[in-house]
Protein backbone atom coordinates (compact mmCIF):
# COMPACT_ATOMS: atom_id res chain seq x y z
CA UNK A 1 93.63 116.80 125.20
CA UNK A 2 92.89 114.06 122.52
CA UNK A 3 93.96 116.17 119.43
CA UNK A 4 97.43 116.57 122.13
CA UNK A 5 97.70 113.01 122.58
CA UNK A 6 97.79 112.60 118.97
CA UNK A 7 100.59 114.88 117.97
CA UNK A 8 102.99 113.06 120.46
CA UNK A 9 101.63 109.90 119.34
CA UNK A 10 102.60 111.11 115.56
CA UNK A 11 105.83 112.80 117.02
CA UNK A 12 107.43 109.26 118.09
CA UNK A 13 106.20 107.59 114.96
CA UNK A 14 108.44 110.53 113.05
CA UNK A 15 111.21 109.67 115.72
CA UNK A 16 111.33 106.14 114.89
CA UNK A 17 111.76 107.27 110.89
CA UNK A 18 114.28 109.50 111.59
CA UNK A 19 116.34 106.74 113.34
CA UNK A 20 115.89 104.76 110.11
CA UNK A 21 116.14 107.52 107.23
CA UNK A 22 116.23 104.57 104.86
CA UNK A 23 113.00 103.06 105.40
CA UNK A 24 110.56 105.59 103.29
CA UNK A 25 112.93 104.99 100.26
CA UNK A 26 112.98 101.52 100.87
CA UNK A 27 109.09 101.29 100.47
CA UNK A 28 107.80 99.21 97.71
CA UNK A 29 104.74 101.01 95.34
CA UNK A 30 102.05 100.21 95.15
CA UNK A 31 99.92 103.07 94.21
CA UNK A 32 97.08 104.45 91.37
CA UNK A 33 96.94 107.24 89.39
CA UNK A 34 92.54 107.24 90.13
CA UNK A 35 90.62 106.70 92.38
CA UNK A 36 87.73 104.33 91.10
CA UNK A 37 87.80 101.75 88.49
CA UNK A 38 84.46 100.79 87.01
CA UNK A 39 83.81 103.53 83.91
CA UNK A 40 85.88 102.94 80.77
CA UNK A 41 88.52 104.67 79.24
CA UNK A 42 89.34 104.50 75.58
CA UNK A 43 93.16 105.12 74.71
CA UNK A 44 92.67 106.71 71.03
CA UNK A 45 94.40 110.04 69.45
CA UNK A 46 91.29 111.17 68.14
CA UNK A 47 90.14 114.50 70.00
CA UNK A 48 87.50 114.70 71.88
CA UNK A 49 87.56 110.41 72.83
CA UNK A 50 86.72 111.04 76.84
CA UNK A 51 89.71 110.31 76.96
CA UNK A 52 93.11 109.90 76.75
CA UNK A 53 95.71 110.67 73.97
CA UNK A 54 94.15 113.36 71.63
CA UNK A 55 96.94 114.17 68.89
CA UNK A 56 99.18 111.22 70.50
CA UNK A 57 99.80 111.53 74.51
CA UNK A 58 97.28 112.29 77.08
CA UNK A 59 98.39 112.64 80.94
CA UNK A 60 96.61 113.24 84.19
CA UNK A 61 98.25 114.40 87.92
CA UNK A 62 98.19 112.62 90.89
CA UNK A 63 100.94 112.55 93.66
CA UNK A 64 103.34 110.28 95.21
CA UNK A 65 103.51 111.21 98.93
CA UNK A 66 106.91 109.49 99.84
CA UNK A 67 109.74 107.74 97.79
CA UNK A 68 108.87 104.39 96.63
CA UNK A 69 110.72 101.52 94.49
CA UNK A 70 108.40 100.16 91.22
CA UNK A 71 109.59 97.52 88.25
CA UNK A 72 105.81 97.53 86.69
CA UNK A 73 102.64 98.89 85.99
CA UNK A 74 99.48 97.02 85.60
CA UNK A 75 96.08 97.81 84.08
CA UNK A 76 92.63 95.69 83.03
CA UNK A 77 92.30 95.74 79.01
CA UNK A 78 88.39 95.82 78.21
CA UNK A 79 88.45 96.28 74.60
CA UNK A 80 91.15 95.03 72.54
CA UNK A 81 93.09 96.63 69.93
CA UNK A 82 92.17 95.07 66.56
CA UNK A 83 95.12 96.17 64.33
CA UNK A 84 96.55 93.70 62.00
CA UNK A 85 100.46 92.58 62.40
CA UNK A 86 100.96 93.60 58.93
CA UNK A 87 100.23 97.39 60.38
CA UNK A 88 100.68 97.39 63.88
CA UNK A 89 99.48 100.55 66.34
CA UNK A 90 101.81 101.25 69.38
CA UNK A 91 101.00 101.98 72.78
CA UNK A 92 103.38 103.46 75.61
CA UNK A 93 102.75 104.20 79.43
CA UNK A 94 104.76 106.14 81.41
CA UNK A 95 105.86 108.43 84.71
CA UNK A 96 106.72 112.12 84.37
CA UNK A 97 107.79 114.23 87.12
CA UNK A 98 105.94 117.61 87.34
CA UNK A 99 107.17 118.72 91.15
CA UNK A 100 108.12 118.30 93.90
CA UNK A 101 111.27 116.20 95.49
CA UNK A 102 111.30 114.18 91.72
CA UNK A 103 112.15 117.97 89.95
CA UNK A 104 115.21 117.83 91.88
CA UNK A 105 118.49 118.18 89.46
CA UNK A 106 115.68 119.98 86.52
CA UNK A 107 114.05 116.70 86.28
CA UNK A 108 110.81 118.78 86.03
CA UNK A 109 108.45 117.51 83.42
CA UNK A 110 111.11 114.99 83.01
CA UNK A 111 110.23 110.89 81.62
CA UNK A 112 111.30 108.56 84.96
CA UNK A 113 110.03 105.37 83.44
CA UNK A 114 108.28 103.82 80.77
CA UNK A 115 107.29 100.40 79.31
CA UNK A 116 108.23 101.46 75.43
CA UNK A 117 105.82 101.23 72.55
CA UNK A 118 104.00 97.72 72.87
CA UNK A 119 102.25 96.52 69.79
CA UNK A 120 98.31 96.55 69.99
CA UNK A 121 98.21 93.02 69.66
CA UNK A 122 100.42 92.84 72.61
CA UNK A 123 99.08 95.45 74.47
CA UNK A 124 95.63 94.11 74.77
CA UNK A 125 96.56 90.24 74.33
CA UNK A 126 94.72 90.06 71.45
CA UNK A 127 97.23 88.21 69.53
CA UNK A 128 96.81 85.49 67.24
CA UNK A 129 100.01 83.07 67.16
CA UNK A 130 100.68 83.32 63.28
CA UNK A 131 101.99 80.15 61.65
CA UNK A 132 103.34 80.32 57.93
CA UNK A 133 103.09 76.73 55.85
CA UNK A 134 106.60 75.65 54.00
CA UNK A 135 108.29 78.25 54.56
CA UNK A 136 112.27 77.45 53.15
CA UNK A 137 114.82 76.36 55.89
CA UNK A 138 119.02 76.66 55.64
CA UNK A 139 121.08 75.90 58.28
CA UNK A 140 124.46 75.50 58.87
CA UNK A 141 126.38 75.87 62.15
CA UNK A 142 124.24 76.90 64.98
CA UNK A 143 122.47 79.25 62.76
CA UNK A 144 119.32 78.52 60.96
CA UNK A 145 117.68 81.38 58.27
CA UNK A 146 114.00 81.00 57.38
CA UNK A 147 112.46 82.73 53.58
CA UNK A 148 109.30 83.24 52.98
CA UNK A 149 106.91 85.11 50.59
CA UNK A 150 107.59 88.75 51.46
CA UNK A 151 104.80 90.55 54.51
CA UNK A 152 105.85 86.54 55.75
CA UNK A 153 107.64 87.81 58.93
CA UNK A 154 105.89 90.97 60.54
CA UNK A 155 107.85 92.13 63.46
CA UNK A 156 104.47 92.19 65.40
CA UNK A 157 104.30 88.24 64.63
CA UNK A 158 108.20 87.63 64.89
CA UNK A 159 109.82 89.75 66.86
CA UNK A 160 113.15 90.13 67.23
CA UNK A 161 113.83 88.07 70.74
CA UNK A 162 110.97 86.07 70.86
CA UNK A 163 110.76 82.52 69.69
CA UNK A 164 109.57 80.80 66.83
CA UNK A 165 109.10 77.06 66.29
CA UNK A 166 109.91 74.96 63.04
CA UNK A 167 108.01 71.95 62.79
CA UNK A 168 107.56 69.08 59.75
CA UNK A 169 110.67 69.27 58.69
CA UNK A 170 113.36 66.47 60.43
CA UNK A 171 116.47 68.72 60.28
CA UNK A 172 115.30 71.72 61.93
CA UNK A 173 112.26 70.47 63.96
CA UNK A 174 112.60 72.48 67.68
CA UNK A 175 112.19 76.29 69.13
CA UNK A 176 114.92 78.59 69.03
CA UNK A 177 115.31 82.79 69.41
CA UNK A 178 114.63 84.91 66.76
CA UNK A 179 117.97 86.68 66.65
CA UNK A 180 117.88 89.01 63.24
CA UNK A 181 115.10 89.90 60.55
CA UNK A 182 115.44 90.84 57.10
CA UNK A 183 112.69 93.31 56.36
CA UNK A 184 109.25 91.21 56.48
CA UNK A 185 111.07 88.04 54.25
CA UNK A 186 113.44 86.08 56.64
CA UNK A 187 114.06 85.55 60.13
CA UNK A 188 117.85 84.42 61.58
CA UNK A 189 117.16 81.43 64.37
CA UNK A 190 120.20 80.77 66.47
CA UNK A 191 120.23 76.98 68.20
CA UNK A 192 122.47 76.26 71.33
CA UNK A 193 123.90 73.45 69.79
CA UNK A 194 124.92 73.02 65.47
CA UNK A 195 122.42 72.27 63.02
CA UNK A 196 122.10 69.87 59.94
CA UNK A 197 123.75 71.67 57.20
CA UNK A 198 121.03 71.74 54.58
CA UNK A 199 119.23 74.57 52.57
CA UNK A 200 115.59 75.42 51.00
CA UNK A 201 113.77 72.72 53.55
CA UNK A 202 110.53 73.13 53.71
CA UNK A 203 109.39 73.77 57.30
CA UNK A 204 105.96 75.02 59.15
CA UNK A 205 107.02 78.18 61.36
CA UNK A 206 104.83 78.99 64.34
CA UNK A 207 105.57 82.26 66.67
CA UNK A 208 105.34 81.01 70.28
CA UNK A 209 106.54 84.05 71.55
CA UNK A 210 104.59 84.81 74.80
CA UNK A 211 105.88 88.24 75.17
CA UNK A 212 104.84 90.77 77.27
CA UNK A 213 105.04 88.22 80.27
CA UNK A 214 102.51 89.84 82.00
CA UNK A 215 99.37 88.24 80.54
CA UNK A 216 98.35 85.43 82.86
CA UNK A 217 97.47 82.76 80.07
CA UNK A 218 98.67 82.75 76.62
CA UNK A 219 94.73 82.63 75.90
CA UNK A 220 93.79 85.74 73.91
CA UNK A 221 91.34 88.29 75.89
CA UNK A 222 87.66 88.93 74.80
CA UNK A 223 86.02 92.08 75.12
CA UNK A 224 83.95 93.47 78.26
CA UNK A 225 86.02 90.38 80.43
CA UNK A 226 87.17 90.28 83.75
CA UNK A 227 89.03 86.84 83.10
CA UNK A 228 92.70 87.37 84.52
CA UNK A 229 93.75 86.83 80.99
CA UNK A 230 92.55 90.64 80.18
CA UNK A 231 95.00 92.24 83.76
CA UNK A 232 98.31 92.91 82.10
CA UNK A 233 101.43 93.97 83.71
CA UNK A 234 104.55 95.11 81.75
CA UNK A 235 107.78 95.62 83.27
CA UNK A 236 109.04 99.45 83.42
CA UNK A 237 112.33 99.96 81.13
CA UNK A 238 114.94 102.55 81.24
CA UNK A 239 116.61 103.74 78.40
CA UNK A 240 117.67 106.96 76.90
CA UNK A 241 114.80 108.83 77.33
CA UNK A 242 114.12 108.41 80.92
CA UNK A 243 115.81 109.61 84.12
CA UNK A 244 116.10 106.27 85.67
CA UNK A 245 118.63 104.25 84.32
CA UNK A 246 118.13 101.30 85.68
CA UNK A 247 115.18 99.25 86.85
CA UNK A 248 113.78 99.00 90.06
CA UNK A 249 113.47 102.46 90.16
CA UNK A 250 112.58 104.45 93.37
CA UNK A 251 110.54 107.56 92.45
CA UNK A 252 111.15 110.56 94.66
CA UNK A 253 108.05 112.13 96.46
CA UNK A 254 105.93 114.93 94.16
CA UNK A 255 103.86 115.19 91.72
CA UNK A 256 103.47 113.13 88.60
CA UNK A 257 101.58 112.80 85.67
CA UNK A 258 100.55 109.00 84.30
CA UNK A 259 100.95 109.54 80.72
CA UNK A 260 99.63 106.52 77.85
CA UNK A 261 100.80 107.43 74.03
CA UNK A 262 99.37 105.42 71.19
CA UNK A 263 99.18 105.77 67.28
CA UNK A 264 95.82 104.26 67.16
CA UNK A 265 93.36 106.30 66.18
CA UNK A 266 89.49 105.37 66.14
CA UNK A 267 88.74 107.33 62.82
CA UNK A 268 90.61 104.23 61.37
CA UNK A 269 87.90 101.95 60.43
CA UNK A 270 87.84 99.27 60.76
CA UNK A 271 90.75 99.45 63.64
CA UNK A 272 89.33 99.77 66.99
CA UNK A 273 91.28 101.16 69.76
CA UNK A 274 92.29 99.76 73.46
CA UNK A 275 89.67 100.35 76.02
CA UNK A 276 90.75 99.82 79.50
CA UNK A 277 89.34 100.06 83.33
CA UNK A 278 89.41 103.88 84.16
CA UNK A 279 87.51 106.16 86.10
CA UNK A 280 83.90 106.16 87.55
CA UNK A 281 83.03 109.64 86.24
CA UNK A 282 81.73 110.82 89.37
CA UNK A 283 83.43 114.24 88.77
CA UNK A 284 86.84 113.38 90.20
CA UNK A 285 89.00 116.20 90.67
CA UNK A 286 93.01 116.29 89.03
CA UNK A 287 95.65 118.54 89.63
CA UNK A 288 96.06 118.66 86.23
CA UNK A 289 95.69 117.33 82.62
CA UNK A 290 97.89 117.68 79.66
CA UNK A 291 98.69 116.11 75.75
CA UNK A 292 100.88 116.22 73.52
CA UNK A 293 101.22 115.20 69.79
CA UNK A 294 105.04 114.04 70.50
CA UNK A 295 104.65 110.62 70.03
CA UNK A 296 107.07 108.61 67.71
CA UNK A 297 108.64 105.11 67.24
CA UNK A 298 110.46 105.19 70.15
CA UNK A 299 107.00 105.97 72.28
CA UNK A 300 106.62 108.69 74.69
CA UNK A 301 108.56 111.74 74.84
CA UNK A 302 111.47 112.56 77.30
CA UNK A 303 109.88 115.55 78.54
CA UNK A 304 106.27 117.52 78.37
CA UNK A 305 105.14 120.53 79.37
CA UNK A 306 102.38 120.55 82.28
CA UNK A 307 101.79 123.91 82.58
CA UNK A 308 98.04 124.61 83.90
CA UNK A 309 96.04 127.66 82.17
CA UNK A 310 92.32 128.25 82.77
CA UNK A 311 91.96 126.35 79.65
CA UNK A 312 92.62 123.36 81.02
CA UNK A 313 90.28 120.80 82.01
CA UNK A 314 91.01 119.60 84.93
CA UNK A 315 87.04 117.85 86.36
CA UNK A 316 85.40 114.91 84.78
CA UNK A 317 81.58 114.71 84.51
CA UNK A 318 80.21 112.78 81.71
CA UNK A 319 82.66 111.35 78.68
CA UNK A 320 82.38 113.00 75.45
CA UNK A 321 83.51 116.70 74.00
CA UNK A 322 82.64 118.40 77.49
CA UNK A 323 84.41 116.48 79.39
CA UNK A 324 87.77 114.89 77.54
CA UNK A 325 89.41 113.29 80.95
CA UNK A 326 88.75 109.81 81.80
CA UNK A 327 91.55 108.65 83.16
CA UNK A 328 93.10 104.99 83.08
CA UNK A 329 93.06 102.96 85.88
CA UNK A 330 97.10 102.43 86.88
CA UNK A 331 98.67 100.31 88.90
CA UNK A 332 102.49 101.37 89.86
CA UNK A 333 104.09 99.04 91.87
């Protein structure tokens, strides 16, 4: 009689949804790709890591039971990336549909969203704000055009849309966007308002760029800390290579794969690679796992293949050669 009672109970529950057909799609995310969060996954495209990106991409199922809406993804960094501006590794994370309601329209296998490569610096806030000493300053107009030696302006450093600051030098002092770069030399500033005409001022630049917003202190993040400044979240974009087009997104019901692409690679001494929060290797079970070597300037690819053979590992035990899938913890909301 109980297990009767509960079927009607569930019955006018599914009534009240289908007099609002709207509401499930309407449903904010806020879901993981795991389901623990206290082992450690390191995002490297050397094989046999424990995890996650051997040859460029690594991915791991889970499902999305109903439509939801998401603008970001979040995750804990708890080892930073220590590449240099001057040679910056990338890192990407992103949604692909594998089936399901999302296939719908051959969207199977198919990039929904992604956050685009982030520099390692950014990616694990382990920035530190550069500031180059008499640099040369021209303005005229509302447009301002900084020299220096050349490797002066790395794009990881100065990038184009964030701001740098000019300081010790009268005409110019103030922050302004970084609108243009030529190669690693100059940077174009653009000012609201016009600008002494002068040219060759020496000025101090300072990038004070705070990009990706996510980061909850411009304070750079130490290793093995669970200081807010290490939770990141980055905003989801849309762009040629994904289904959505624009952001928020709602992601259909089915089954997905969390994907992270990087070029780092931990045979790069001295470069170490991101570590972040992932699974408690306490043998976890995945639909599937899957990787890819596709991985290029433009970060993840719009479509992978996640075909399962009896090849493919899809338990994880203990990190290490055995065992390659340690997945990172996601947040998709």
């Amino acid at each position: 009689m109980l297990q009767v009672y509960k079927v009607l109970r569930l019955s006018a529950v599914a009534a009240l949804f289908w007099l609002t057909p709207s509401a499930w799609a309407q449903t904010g995310c806020e879901i993981s790709n795991t389901g623990a969060d206290s082992g450690i996954a390191t995002i490297s495209a050397t094989q046999n890591m424990g995890y996650s990106a051997p040859g460029g991409v690594g991915a791991v199922g889970f499902r999305i039971p109903t439509p939801c809406i998401t603008t970001n993804v979040s995750y804990h960094v708890w080892r930073v990336d220590t590449s240099a501006s001057s040679a910056p590794t990338t890192y990407d994370i992103g949604l692909y549909c594998v089936s399901g309601d999302c296939a719908t329209g051959s969207y199977s296998g198919a990039l929904y969203v992604h956050t685009g490569p982030i520099y390692g610096n950014w990616f694990t806030n382990s920035r530190i704000v550069a500031t180059i000493k008499g640099a040369k300053a021209s303005g005229s107009g509302k447009t301002i055009t900084v020299s220096g030696s050349p490797g002066s302006f790395q794009p990881a450093d100065f990038p184009v849309g964030g701001i740098a600051a000019l300081s010790a030098c009268v005409q110019f002092n103030g922050s302004y966007p970084v609108t243009s770069a030529s190669g690693t030399t100059s940077i174009t500033l653009t000012s609201k308002s016009s600008v002494s005409t002068a040219t060759g001022i020496s000025c101090n630049v300072t990038s004070t760029t705070t990009f990706p917003s996510g980061f909850g202190s411009p304070s750079v993040c130490t290793n093995s800390s669970v200081a807010l400044v290490c939770q990141n979240a980055l905003p989801w974009i849309a762009d040629g290579r994904t289904v959505c087009t624009s952001i928020p997104c709602t992601l259909p019901a089915g089954l997905y794969a969390a994907a992270i692409g990087t070029t780092c690679s931990d045979v790069l001494k001295p470069v170490t690679c991101a570590q972040l929060l992932g699974d408690a290797d306490r043998g976890l079970i995945y639909p599937f796992t899957s990787s890819s070597t596709s991985y290029d300037a433009a970060g993840l690819p719009a479509s992978m293949n996640f075909a399962v053979s009896n090849t493919t590992a899809v338990w994880n035990t203990t990190q290490g050669a055995s065992a390659p899938i340690k997945p990172v913890k996601l947040l998709i909301y």
